[in-house]
C-alpha atoms as a PDB file:
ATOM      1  CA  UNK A   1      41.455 109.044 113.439  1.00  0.00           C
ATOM      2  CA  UNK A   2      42.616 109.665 110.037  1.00  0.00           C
ATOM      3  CA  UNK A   3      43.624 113.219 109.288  1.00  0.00           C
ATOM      4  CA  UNK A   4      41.688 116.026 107.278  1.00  0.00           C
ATOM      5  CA  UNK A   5      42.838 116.845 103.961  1.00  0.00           C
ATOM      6  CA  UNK A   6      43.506 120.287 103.391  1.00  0.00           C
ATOM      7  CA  UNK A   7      40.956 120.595 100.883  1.00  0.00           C
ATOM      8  CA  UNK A   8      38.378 119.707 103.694  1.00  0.00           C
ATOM      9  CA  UNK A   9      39.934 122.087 106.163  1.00  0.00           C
ATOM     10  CA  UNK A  10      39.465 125.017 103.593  1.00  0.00           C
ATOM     11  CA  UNK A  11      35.634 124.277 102.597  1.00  0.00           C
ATOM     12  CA  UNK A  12      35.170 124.069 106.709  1.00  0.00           C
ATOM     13  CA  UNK A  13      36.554 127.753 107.254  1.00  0.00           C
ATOM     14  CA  UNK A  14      35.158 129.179 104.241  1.00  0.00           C
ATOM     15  CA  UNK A  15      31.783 128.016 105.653  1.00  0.00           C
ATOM     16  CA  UNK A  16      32.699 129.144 109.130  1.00  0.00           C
ATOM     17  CA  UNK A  17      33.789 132.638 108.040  1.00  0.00           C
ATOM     18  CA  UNK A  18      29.964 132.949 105.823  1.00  0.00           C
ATOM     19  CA  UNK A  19      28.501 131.858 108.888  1.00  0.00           C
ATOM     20  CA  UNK A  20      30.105 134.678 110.828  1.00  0.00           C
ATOM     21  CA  UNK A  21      29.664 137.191 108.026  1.00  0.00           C
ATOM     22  CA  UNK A  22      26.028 136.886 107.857  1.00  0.00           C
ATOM     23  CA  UNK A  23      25.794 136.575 111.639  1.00  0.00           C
ATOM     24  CA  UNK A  24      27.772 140.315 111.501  1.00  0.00           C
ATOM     25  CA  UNK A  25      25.695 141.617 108.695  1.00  0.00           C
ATOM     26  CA  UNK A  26      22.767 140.579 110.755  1.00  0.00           C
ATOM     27  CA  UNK A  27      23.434 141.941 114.287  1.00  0.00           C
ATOM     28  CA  UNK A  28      25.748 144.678 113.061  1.00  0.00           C
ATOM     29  CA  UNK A  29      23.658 145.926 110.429  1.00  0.00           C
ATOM     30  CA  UNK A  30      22.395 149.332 112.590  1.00  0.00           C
ATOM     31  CA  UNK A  31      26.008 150.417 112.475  1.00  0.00           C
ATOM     32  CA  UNK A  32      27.217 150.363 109.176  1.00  0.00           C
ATOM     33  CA  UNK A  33      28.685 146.931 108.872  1.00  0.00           C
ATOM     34  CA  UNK A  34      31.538 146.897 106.551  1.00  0.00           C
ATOM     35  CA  UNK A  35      33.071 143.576 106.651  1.00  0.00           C
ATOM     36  CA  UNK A  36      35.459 141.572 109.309  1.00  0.00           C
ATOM     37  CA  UNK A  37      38.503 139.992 109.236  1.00  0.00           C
ATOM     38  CA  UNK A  38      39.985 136.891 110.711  1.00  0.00           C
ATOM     39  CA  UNK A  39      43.142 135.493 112.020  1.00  0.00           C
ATOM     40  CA  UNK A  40      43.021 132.141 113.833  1.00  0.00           C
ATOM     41  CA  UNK A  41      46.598 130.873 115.882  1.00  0.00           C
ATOM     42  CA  UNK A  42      47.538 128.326 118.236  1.00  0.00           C
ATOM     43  CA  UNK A  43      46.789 130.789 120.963  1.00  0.00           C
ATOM     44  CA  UNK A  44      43.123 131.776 119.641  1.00  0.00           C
ATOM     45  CA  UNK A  45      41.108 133.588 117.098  1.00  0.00           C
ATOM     46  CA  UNK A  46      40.900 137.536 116.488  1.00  0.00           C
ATOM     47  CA  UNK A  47      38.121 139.353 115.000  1.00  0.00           C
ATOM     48  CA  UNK A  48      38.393 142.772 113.322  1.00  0.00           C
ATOM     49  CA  UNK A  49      35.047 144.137 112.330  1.00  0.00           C
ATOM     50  CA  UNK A  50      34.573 147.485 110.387  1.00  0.00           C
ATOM     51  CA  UNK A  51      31.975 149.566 111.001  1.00  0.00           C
ATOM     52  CA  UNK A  52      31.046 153.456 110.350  1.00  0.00           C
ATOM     53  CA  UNK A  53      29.809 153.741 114.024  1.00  0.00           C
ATOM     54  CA  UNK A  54      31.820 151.958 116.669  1.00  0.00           C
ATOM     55  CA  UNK A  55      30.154 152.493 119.418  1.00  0.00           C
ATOM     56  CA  UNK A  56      26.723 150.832 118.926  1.00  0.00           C
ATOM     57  CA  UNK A  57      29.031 147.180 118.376  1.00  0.00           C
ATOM     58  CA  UNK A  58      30.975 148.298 122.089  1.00  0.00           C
ATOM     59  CA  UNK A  59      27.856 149.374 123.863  1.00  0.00           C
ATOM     60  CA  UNK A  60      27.583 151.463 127.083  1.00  0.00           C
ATOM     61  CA  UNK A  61      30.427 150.097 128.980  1.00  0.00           C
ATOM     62  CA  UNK A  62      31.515 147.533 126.666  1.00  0.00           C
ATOM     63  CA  UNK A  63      28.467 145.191 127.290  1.00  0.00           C
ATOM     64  CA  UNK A  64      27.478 145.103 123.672  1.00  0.00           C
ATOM     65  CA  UNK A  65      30.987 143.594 122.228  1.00  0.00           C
ATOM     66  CA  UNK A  66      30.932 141.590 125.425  1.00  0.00           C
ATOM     67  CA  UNK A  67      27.802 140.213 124.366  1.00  0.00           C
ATOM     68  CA  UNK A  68      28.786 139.786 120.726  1.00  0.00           C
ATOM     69  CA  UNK A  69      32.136 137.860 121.544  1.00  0.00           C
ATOM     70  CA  UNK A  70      30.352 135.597 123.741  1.00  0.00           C
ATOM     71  CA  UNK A  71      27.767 134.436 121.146  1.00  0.00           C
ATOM     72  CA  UNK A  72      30.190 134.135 118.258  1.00  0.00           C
ATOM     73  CA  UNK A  73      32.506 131.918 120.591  1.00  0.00           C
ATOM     74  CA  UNK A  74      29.349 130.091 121.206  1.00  0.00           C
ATOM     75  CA  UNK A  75      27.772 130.217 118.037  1.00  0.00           C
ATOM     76  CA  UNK A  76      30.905 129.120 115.828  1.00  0.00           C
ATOM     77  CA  UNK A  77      33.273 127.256 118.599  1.00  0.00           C
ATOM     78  CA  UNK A  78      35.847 129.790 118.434  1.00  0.00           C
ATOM     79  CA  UNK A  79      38.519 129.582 121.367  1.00  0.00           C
ATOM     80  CA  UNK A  80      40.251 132.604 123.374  1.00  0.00           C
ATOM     81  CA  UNK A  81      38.036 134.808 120.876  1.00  0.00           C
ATOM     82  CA  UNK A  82      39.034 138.866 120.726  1.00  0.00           C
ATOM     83  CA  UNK A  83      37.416 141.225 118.941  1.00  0.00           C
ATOM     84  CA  UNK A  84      38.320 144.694 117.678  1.00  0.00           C
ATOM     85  CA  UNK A  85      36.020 147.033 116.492  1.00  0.00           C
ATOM     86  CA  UNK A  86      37.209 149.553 113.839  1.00  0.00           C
ATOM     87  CA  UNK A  87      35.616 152.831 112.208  1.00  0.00           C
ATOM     88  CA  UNK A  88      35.942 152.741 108.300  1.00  0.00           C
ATOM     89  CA  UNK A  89      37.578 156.000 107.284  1.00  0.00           C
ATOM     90  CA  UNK A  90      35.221 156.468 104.099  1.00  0.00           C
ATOM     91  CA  UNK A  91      32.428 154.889 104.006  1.00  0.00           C
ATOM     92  CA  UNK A  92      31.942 155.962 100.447  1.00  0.00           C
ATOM     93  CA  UNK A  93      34.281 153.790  99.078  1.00  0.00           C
ATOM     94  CA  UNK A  94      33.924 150.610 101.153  1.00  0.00           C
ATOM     95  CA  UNK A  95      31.144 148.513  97.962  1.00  0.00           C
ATOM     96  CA  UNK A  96      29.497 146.889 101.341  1.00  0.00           C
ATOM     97  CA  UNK A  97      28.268 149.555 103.349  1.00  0.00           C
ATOM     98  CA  UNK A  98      26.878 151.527  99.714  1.00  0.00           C
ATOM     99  CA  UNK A  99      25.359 148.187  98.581  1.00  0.00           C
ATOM    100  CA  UNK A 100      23.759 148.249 101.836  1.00  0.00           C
ATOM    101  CA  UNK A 101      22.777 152.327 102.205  1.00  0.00           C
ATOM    102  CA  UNK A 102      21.012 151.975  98.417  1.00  0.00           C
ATOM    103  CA  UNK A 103      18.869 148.878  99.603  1.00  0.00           C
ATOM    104  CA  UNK A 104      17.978 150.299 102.801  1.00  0.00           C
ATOM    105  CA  UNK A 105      17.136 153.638 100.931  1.00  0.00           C
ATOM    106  CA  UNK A 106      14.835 151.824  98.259  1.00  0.00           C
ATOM    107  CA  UNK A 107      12.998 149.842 101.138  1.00  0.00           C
ATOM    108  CA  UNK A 108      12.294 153.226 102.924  1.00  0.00           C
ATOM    109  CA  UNK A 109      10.261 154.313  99.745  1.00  0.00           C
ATOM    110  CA  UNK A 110      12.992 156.395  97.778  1.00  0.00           C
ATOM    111  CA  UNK A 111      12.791 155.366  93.948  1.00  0.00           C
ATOM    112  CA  UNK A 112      15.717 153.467  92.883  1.00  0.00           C
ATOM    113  CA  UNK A 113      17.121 155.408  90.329  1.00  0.00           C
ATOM    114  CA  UNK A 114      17.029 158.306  92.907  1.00  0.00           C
ATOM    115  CA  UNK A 115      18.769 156.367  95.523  1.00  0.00           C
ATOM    116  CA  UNK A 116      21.461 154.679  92.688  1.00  0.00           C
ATOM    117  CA  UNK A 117      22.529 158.114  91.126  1.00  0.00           C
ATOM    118  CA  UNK A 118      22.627 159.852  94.697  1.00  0.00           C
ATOM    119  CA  UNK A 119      25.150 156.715  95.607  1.00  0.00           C
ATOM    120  CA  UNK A 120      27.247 157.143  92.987  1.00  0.00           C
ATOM    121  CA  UNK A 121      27.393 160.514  93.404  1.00  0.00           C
ATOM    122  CA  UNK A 122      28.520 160.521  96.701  1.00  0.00           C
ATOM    123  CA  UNK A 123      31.125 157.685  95.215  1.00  0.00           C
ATOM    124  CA  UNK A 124      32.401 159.526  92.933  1.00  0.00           C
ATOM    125  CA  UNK A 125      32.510 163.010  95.552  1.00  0.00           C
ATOM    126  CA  UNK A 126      34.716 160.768  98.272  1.00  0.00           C
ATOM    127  CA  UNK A 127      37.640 160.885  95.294  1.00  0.00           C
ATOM    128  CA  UNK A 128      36.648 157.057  93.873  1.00  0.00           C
ATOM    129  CA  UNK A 129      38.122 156.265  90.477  1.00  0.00           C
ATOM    130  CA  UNK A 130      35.060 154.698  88.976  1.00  0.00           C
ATOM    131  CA  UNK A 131      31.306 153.533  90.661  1.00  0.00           C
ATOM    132  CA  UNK A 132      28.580 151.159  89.188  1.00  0.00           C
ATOM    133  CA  UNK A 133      25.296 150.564  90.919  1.00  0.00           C
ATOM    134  CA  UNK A 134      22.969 147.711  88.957  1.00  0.00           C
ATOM    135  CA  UNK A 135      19.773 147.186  90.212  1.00  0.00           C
ATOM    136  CA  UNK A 136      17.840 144.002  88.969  1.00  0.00           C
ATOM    137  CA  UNK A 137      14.248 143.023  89.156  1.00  0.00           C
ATOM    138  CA  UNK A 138      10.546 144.705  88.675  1.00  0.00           C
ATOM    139  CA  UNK A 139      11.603 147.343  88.143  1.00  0.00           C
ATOM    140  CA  UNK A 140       8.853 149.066  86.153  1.00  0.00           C
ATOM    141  CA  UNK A 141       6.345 146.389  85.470  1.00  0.00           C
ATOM    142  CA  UNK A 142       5.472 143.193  85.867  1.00  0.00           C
ATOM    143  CA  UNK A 143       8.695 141.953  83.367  1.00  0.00           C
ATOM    144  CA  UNK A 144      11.814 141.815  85.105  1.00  0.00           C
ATOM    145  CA  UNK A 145      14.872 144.208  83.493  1.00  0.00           C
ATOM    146  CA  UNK A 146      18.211 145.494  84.475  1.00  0.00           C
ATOM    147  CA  UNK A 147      19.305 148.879  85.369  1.00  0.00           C
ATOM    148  CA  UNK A 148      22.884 150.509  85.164  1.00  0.00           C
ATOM    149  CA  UNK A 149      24.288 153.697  86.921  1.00  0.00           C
ATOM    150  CA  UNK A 150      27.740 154.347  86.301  1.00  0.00           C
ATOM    151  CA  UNK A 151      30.175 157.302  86.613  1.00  0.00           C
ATOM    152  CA  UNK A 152      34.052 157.352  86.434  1.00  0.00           C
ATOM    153  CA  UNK A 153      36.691 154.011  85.450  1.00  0.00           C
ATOM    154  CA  UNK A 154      35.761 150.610  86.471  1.00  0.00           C
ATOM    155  CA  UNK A 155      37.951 148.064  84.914  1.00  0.00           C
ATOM    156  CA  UNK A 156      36.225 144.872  84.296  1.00  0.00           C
ATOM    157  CA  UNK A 157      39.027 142.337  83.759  1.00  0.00           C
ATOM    158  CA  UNK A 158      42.447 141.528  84.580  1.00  0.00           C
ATOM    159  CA  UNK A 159      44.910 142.601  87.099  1.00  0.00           C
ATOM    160  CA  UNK A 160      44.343 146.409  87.499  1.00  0.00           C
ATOM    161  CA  UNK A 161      40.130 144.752  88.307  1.00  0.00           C
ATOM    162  CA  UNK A 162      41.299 142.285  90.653  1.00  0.00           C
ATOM    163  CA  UNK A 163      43.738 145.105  92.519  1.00  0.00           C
ATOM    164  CA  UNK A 164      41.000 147.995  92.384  1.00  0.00           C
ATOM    165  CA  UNK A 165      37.726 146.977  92.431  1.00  0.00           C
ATOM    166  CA  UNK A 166      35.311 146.377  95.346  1.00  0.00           C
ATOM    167  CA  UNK A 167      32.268 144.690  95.104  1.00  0.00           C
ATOM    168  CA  UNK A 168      29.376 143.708  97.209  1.00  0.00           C
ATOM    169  CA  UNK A 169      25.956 142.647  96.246  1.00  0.00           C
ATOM    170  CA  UNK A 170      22.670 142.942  98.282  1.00  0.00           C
ATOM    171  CA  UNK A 171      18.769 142.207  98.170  1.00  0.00           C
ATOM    172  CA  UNK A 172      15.762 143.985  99.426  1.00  0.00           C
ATOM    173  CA  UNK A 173      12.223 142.810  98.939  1.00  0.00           C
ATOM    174  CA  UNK A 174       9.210 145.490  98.050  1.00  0.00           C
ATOM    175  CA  UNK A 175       5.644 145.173  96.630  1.00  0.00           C
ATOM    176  CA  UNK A 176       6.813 144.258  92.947  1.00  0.00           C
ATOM    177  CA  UNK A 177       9.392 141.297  94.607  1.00  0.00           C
ATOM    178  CA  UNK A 178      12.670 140.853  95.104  1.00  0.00           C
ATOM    179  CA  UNK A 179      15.724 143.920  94.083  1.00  0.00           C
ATOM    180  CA  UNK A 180      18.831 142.744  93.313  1.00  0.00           C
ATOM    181  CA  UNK A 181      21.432 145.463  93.992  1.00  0.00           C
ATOM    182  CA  UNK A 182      24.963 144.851  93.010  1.00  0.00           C
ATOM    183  CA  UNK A 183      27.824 147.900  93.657  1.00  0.00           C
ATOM    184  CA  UNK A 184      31.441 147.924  92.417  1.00  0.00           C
ATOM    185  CA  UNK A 185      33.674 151.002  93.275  1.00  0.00           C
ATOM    186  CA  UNK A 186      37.263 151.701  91.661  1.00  0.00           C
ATOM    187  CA  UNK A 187      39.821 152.811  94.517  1.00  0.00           C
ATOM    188  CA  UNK A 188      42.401 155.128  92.675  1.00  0.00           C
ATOM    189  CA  UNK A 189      44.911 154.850  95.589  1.00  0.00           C
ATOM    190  CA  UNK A 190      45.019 151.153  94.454  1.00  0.00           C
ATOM    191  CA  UNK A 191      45.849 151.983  90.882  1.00  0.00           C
ATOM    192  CA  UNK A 192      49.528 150.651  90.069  1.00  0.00           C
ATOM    193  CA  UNK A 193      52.127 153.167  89.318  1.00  0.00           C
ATOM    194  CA  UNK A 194      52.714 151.595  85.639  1.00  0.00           C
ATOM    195  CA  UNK A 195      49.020 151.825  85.074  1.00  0.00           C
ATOM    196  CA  UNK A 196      47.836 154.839  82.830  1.00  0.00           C
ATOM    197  CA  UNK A 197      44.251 155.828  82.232  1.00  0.00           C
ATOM    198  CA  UNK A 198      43.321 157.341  78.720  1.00  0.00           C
ATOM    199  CA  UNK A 199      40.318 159.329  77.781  1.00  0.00           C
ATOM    200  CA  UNK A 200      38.316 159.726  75.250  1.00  0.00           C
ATOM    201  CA  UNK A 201      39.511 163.139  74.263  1.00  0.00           C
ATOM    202  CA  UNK A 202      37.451 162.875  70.781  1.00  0.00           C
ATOM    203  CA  UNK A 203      34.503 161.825  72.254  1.00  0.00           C
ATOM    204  CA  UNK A 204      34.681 164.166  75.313  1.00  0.00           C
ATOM    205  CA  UNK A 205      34.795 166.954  72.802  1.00  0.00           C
ATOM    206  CA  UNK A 206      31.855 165.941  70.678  1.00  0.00           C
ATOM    207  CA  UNK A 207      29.672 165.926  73.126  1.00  0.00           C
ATOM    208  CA  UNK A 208      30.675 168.925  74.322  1.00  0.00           C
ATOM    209  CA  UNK A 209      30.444 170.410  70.780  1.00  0.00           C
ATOM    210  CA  UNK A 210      27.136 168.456  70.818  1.00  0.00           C
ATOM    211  CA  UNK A 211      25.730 170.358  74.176  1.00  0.00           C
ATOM    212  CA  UNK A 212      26.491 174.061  73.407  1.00  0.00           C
ATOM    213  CA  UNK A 213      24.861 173.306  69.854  1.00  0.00           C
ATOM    214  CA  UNK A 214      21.858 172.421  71.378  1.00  0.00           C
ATOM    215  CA  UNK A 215      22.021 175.198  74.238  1.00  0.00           C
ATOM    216  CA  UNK A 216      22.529 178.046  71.466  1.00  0.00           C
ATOM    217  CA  UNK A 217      19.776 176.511  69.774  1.00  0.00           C
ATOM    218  CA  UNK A 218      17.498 177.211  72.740  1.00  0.00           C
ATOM    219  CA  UNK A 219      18.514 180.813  72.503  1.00  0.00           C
ATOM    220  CA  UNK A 220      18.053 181.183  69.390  1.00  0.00           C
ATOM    221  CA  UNK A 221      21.257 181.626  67.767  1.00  0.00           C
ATOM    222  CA  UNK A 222      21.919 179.453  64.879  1.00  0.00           C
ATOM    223  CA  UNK A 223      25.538 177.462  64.858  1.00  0.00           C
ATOM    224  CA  UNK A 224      27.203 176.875  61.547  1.00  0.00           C
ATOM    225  CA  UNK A 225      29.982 173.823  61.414  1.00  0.00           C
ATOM    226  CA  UNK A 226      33.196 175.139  60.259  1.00  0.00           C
ATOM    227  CA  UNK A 227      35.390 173.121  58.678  1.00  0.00           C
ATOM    228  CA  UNK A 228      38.969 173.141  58.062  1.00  0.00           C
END
């Protein structure tokens, strides 16, 4: 029997590890699934699956990971399969478990834009360097249109991206159709040491200029520019 190339052996575990993911995200999802990793040796396969609340995967008495390991080694042919089980420290900054809080929150009733800037909020609260929430879809009408929240740094390209973002993306189907919900979040322990972040000091400053205009406005007191 000729043997597998290794190109072959790669498209066969990256379609065994999406089946398990989605097989997680499924049966997990009541806990706050946050992704798994795998290892696979000559001796057998381990499982590490993150989750904000442990003890619904374990179950009363450890039925419920019992259960779990027997229908993944089932499932997905795994030998000598372990599985450990893992609370994720702040859920705020893991992309999956926020992608998945803001669609669960929309398809509970709570207006999107309500449920995206409370998310980033609570992003940007856990000590995040950067979040952005897009929702796509009908959003307002009939017409589908695009939607962008965004607080802090995100980079977009490039190594300091690849090293700090996390992204996940999500779905979750109402009365208008189908939400697409993507989430990126900037982790600033992950920011290299040689990396420096710059602001804006200019613009910071004119719209601050801007905002106290327009407040002493309100009250009646007229601001004249001054200039040098």
């Amino acid at each position: 029997m000729p043997a597998k190339s290794a190109l072959k052996k790669m498209m066969e575990k990256f379609s065994r590890d999406s089946g398990i993911d989605e097989y997680l995200e499924k049966n997990v999802e009541s806990a706050g699934y946050g992704g798994f990793e795998i290892i696979t040796s000559p001796v057998g396969t381990r499982i590490t699956i993150y989750v904000t609340k442990p003890g619904l995967v374990i179950g009363r008495r450890g039925t419920g990971i019992r259960e779990l390991t027997e229908n993944l080694e089932k499932i997905f042919k795994l030998q000598n399969l372990q599985i450990s089980v893992f609370e994720v420290e702040i859920p705020e900054q893991n992309a999956r478990i926020m992608c998945n809080r803001v669609a669960q929150t929309v398809a509970r009733g709570t207006a999107f834009r309500r449920a995206a800037m409370w998310t980033v909020n609570a992003i940007m609260r856990s000590g995040a360097l950067g979040a952005e929430i897009i929702i796509a879809g009908k959003l307002r009408s009939e017409r589908s249109h695009t939607e962008k929240y965004k607080d802090g740094v995100v980079p977009k390209t490039g190594y300091p991206a690849t090293l700090t973002v996390r992204e996940a993306v999500s779905d979750v189907k109402l009365k208008m159709g189908l939400y697409g919900i993507q989430v990126k979040i900037a982790i600033r322990d992950m920011v290299p040491p040689d990396m420096e972040l710059i602001k804006d000091i200019e613009k910071e400053r004119s719209e601050k200029e801007r905002s106290e205009k327009e407040r002493s406005e309100k009250e009646g007191v007229v601001v004249q520019d001054v200039k040098a």
